[in-house]
C-alpha atoms as a PDB file:
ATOM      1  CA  UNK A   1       0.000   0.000   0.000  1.00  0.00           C
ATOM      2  CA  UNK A   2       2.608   2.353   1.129  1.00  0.00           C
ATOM      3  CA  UNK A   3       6.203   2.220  -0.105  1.00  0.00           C
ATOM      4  CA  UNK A   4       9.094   4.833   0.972  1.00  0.00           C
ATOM      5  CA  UNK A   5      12.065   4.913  -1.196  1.00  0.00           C
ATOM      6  CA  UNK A   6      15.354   5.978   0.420  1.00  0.00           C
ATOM      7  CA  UNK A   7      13.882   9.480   1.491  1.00  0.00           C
ATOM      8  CA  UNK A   8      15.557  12.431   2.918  1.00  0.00           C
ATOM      9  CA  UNK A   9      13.841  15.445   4.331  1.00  0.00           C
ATOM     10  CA  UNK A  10      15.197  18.540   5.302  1.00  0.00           C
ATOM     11  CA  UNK A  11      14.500  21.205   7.664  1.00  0.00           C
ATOM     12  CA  UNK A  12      16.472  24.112   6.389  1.00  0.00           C
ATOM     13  CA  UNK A  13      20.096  22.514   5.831  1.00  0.00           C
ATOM     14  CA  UNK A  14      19.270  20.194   8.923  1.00  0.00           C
ATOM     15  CA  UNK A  15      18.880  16.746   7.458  1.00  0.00           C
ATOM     16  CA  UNK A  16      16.532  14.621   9.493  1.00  0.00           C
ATOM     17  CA  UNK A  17      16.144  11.643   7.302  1.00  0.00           C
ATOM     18  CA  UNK A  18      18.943  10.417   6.090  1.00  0.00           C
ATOM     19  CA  UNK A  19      17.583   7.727   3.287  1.00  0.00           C
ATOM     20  CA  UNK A  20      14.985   6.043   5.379  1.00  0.00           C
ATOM     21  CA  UNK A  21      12.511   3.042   3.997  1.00  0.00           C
ATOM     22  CA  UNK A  22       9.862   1.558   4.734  1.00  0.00           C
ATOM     23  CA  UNK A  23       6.958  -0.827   3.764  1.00  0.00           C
ATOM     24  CA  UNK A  24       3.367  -1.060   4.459  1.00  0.00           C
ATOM     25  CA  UNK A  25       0.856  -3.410   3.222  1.00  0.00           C
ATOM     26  CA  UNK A  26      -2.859  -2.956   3.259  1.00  0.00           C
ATOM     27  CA  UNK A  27      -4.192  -4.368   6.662  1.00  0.00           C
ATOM     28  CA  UNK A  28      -1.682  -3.802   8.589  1.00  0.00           C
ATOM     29  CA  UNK A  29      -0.880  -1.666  11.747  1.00  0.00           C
ATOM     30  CA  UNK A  30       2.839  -0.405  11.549  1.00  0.00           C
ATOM     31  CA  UNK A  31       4.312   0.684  14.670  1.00  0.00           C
ATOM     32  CA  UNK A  32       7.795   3.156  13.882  1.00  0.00           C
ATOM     33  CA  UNK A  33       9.726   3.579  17.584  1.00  0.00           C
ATOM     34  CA  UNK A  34      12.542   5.450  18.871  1.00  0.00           C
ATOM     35  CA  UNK A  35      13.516   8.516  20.986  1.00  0.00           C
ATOM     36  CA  UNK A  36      12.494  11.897  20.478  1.00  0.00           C
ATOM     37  CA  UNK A  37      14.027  13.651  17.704  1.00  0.00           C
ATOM     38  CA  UNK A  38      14.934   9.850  15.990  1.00  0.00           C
ATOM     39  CA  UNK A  39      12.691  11.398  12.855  1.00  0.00           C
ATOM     40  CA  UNK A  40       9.216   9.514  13.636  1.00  0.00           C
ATOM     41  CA  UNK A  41       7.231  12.986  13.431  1.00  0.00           C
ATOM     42  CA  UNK A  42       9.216  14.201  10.032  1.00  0.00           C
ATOM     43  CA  UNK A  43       8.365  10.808   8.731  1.00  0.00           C
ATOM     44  CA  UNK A  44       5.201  11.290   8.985  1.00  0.00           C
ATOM     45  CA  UNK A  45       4.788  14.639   7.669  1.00  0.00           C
ATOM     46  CA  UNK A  46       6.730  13.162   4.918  1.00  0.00           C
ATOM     47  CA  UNK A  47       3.796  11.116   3.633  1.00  0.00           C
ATOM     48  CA  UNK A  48       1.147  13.561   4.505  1.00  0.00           C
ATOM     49  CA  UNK A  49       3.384  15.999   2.271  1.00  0.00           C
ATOM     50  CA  UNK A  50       3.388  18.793   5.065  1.00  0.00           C
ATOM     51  CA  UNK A  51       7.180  18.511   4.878  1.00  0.00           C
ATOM     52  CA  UNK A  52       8.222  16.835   1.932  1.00  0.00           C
ATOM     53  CA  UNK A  53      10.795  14.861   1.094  1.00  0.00           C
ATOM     54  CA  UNK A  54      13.297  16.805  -0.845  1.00  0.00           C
ATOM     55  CA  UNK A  55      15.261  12.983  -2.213  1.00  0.00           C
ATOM     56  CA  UNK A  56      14.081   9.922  -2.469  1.00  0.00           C
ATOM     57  CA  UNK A  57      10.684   8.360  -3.248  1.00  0.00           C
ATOM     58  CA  UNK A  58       6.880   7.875  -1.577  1.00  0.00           C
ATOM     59  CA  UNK A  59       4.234   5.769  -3.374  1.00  0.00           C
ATOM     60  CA  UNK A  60       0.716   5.077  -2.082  1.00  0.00           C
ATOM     61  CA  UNK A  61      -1.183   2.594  -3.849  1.00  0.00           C
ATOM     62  CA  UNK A  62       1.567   2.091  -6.658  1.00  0.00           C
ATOM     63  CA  UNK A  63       1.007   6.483  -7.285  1.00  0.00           C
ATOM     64  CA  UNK A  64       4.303   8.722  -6.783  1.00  0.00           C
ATOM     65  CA  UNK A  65       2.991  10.769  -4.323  1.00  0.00           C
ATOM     66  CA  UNK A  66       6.279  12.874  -2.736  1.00  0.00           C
ATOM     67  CA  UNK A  67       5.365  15.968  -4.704  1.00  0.00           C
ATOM     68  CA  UNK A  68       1.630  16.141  -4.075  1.00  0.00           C
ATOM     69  CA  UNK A  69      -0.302  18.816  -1.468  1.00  0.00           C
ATOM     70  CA  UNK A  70      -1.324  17.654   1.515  1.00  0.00           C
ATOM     71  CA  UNK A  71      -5.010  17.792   0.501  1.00  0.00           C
ATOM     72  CA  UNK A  72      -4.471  15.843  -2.827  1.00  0.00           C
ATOM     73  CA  UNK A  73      -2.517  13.368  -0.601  1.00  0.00           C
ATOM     74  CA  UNK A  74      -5.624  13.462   1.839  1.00  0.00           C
ATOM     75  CA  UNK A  75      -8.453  12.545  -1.255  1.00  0.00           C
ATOM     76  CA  UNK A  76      -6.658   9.856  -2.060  1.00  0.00           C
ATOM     77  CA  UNK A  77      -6.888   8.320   1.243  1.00  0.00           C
ATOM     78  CA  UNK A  78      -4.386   8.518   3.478  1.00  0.00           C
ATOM     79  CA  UNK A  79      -5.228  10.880   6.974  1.00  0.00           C
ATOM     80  CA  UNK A  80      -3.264  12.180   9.148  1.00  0.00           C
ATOM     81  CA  UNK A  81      -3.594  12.618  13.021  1.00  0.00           C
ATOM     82  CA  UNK A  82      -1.133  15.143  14.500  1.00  0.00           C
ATOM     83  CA  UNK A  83       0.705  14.883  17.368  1.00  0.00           C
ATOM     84  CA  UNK A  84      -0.943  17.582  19.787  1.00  0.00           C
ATOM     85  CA  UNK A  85      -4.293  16.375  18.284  1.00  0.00           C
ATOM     86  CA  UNK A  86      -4.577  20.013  16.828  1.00  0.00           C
ATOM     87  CA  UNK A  87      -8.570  19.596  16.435  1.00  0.00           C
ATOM     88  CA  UNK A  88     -10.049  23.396  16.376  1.00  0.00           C
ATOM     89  CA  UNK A  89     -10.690  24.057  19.555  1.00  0.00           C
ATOM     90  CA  UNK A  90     -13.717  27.315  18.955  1.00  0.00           C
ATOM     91  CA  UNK A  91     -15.678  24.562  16.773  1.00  0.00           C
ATOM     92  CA  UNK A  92     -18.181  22.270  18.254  1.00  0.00           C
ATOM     93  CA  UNK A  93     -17.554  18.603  18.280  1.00  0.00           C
ATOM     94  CA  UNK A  94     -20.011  18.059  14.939  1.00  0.00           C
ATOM     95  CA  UNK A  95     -18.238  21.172  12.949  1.00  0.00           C
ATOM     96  CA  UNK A  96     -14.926  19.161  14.040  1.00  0.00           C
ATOM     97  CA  UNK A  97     -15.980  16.248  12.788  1.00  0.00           C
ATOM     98  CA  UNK A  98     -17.885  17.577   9.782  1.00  0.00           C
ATOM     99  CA  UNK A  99     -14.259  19.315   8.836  1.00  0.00           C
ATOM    100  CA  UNK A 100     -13.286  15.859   8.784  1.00  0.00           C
ATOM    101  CA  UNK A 101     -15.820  14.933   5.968  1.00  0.00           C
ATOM    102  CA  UNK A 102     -15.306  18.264   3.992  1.00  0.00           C
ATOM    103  CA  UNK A 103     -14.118  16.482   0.695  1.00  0.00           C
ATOM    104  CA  UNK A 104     -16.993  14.329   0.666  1.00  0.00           C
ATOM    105  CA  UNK A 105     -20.408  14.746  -0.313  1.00  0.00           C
ATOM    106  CA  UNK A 106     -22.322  11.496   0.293  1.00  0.00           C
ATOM    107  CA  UNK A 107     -24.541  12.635   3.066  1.00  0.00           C
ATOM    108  CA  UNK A 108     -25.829   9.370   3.908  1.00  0.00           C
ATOM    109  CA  UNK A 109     -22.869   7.498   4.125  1.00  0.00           C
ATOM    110  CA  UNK A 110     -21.529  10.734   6.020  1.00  0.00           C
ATOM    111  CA  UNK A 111     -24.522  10.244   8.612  1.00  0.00           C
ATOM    112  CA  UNK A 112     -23.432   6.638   9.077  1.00  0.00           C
ATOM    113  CA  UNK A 113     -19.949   6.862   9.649  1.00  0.00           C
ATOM    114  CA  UNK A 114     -21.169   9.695  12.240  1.00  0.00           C
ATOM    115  CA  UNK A 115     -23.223   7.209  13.580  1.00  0.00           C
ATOM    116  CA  UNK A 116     -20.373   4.674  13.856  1.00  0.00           C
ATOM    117  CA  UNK A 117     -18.110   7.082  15.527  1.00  0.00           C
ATOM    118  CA  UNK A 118     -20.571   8.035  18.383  1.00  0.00           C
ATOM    119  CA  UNK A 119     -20.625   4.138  18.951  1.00  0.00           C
ATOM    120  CA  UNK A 120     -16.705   4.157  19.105  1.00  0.00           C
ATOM    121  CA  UNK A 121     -17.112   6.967  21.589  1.00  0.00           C
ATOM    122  CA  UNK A 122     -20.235   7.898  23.093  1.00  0.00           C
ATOM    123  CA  UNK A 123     -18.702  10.452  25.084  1.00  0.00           C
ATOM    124  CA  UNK A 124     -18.788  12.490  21.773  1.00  0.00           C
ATOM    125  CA  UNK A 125     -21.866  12.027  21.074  1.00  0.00           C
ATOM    126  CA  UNK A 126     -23.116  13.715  24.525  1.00  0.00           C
ATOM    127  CA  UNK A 127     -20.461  16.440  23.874  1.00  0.00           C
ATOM    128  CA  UNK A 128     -21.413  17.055  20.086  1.00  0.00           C
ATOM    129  CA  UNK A 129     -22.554  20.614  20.656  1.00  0.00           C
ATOM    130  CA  UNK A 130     -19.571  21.826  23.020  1.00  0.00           C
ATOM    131  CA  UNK A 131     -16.440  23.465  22.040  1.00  0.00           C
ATOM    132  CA  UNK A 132     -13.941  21.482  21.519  1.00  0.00           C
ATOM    133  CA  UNK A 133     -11.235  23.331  23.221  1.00  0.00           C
ATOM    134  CA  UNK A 134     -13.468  22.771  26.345  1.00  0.00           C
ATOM    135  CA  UNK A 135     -13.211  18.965  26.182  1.00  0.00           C
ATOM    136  CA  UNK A 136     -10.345  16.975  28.225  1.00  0.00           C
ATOM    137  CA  UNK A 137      -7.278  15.682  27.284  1.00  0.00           C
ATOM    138  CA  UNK A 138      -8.334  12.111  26.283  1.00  0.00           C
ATOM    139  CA  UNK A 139     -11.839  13.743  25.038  1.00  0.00           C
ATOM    140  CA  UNK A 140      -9.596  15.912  22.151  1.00  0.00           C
ATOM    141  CA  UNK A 141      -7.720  12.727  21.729  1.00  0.00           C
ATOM    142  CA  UNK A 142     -10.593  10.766  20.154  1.00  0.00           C
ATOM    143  CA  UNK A 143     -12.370  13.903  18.337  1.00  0.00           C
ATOM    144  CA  UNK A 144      -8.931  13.898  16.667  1.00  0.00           C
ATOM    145  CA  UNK A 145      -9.371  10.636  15.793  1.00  0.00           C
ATOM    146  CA  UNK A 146     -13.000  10.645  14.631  1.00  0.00           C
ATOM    147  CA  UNK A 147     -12.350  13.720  12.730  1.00  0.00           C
ATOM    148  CA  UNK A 148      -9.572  11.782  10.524  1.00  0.00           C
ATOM    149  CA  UNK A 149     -12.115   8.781  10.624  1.00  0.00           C
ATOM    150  CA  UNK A 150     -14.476  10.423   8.743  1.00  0.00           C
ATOM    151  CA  UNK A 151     -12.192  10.927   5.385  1.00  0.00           C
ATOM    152  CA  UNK A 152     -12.621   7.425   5.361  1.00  0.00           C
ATOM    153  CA  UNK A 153      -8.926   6.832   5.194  1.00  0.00           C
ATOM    154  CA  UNK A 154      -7.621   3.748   4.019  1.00  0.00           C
ATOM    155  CA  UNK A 155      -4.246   4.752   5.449  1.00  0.00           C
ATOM    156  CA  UNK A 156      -4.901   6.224   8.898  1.00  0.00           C
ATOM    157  CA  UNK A 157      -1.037   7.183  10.133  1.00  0.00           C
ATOM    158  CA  UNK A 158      -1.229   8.284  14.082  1.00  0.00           C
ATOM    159  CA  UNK A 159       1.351  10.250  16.062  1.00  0.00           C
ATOM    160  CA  UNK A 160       1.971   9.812  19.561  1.00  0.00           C
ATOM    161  CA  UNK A 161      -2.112   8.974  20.550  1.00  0.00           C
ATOM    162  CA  UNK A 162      -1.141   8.540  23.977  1.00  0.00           C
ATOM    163  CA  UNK A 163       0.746  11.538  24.926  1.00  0.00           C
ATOM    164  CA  UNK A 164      -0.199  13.359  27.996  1.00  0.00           C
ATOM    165  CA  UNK A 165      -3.040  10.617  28.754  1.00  0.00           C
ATOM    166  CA  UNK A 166      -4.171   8.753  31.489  1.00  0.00           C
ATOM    167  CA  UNK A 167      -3.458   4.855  31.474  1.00  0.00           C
ATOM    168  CA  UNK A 168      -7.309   4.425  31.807  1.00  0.00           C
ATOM    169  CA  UNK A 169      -7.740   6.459  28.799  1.00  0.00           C
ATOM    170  CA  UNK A 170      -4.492   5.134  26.673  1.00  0.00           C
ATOM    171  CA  UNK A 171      -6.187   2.121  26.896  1.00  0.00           C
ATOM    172  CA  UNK A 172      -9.636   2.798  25.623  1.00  0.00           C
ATOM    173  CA  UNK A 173      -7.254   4.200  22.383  1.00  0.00           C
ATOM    174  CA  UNK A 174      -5.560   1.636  21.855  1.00  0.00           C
ATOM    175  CA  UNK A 175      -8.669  -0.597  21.914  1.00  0.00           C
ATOM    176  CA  UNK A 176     -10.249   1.751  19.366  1.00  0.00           C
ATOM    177  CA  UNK A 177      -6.865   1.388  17.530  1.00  0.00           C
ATOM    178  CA  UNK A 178      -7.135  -2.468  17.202  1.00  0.00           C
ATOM    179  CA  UNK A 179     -10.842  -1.994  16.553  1.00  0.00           C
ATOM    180  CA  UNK A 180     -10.391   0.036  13.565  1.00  0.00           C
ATOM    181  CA  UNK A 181      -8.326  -1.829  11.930  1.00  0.00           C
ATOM    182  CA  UNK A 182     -10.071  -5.026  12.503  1.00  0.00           C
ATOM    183  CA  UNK A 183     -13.679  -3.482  11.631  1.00  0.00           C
ATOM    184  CA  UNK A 184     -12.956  -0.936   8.812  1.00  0.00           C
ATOM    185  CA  UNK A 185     -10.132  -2.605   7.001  1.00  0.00           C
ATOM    186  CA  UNK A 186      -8.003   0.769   7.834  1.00  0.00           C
ATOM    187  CA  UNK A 187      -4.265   0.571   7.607  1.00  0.00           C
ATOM    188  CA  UNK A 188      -2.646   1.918  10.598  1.00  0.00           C
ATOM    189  CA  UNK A 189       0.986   3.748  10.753  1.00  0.00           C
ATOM    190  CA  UNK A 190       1.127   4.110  14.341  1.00  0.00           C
ATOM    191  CA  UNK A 191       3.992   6.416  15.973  1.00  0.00           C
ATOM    192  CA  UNK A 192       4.099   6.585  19.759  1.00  0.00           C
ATOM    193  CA  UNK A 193       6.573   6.994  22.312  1.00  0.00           C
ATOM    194  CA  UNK A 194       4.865   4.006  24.447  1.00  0.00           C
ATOM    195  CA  UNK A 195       6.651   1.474  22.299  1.00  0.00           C
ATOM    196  CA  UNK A 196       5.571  -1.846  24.851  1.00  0.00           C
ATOM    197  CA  UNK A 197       1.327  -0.667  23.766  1.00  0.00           C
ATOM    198  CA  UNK A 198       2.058   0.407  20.297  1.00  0.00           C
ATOM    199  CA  UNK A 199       4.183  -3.262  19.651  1.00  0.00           C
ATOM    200  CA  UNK A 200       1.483  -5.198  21.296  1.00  0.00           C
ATOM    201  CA  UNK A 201      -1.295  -3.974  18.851  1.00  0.00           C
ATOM    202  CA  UNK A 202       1.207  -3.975  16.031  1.00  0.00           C
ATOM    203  CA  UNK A 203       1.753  -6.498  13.077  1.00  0.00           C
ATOM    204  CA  UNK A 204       5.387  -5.261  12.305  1.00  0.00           C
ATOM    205  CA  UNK A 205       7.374  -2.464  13.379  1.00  0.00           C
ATOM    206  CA  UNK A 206      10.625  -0.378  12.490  1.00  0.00           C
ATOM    207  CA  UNK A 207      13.063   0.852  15.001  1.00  0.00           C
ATOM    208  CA  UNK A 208      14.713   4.679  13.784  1.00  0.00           C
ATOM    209  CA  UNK A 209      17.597   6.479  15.535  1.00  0.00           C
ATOM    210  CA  UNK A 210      19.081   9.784  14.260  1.00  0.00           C
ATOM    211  CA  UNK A 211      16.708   9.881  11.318  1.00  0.00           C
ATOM    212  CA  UNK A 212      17.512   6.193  10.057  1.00  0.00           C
ATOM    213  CA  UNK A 213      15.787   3.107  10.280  1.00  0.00           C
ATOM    214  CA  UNK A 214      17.893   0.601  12.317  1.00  0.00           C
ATOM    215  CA  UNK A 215      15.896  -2.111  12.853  1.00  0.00           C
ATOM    216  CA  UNK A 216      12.487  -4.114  11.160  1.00  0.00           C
ATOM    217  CA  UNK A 217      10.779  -7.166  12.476  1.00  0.00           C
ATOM    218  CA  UNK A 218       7.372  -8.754  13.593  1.00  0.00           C
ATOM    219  CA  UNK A 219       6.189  -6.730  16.428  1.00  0.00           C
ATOM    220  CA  UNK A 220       6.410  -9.678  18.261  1.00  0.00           C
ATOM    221  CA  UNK A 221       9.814 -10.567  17.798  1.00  0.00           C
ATOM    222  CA  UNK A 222      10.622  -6.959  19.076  1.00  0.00           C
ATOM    223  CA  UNK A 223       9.082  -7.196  21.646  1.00  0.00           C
ATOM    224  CA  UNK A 224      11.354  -9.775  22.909  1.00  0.00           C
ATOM    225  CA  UNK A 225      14.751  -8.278  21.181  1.00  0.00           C
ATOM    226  CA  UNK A 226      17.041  -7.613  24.120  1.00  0.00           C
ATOM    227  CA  UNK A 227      18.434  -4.271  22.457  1.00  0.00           C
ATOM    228  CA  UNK A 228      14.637  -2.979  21.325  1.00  0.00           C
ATOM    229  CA  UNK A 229      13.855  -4.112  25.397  1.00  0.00           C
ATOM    230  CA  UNK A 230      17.035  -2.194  27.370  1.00  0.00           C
ATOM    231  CA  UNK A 231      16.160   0.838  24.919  1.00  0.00           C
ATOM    232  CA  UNK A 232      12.543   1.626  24.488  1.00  0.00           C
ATOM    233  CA  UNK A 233      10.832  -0.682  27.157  1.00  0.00           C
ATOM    234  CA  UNK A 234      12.403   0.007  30.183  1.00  0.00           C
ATOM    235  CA  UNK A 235      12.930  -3.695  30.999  1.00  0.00           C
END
């Protein structure tokens, strides 16, 4: 679904990929780990074309796609959620999640899919009418997520879900996570700094340090690499 081709993005003459590539096939839930500032954000931003790649290669669906605009890269299916969440916080929750659908216009299916997400999280469906700057941290969390849910993504890529969250709450994400991609048939590039959660929902995973990928295996087998266990899990 997703194939990165020895890219390297800049910021200014900072170089903070340094020919990184990656797979991801359709189905899957990709977990990328490593410490802050390893180039998991950038990579991201790569794909979503917010700050492009300025060598190498990104294809989605077999289409060259490292030279696009974020919104082309957006109708063609692949969503972005920030870390930060950045939903707009003087909107209500239903203008949120009605930006989220602004490149469609099948109402019905539109009214479903809103449907679906109040099901996913009902809290947002008795909040639909407040602000969402008013709503708590874990609350802006999964508008964030049901705003990028209704693009109907087939590539959903998520950055750091879990930051600043309660462990009650991380969890209840990470459900929704596994749930999404079980239910919908969405594709799931997952970054996050909890690397033991994000490896335990994920198929595979990739390991980056200073803006190049060191390391690719099953999530499983990661999860039990000594190295990948002294460095990210604490253990």
């Amino acid at each position: 679904m997703l194939k990165i081709s020895n890219i390297e993005t800049f910021y200014g003459n900072i170089r903070a990929l340094k020919g990184v590539s990656m797979e991801i096939s359709e189905g899957e839930i990709i977990t990328l780990i490593g410490a802050n500032g390893a180039g998991k954000t950038t990579t991201l931003m790569s794909v979503s074309g917010i700050t492009p790649p300025r060598f190498g290669e990104i294809h989605f669906m077999g289409e060259a796609i490292h030279r696009m605009s974020p919104d082309r890269i957006v109708s063609l299916g692949i969503c972005h959620v920030p870390e930060g969440r950045r939903i707009f916080p003087y909107l209500t929750v239903m203008e949120n999640l009605d930006m989220g659908a602004f490149l469609r216009n099948d109402k019905e299916s539109i009214k479903k899919d809103m449907e679906y997400i109040f099901s996913l999280f009902p809290i947002l469906a008795d909040r639909r009418n407040q602000a969402g700057g008013t709503l708590s941290g874990g609350e802006q969390q999964m508008l964030a997520i049901s705003r990028a849910l209704m693009s109907r993504p087939r590539l959903l890529m998520m950055d750091e879900p879990s930051l600043g969250l309660a462990p009650i709450v991380v969890r209840r994400i990470f459900d929704i996570i596994r749930k999404i991609n079980i239910e919908n048939k969405t594709t799931i590039f997952l970054v996050e700094q909890n690397a033991n959660l994000a490896l335990k929902v994920a198929h595979r995973g990739y390991v980056m340090e200073n803006g190049r990928i060191t390391l690719t295996d099953s999530a499983k087998n990661l999860l039990s690499n000594e190295a990948v266990k002294k460095a990210y899990l604490g253990l």
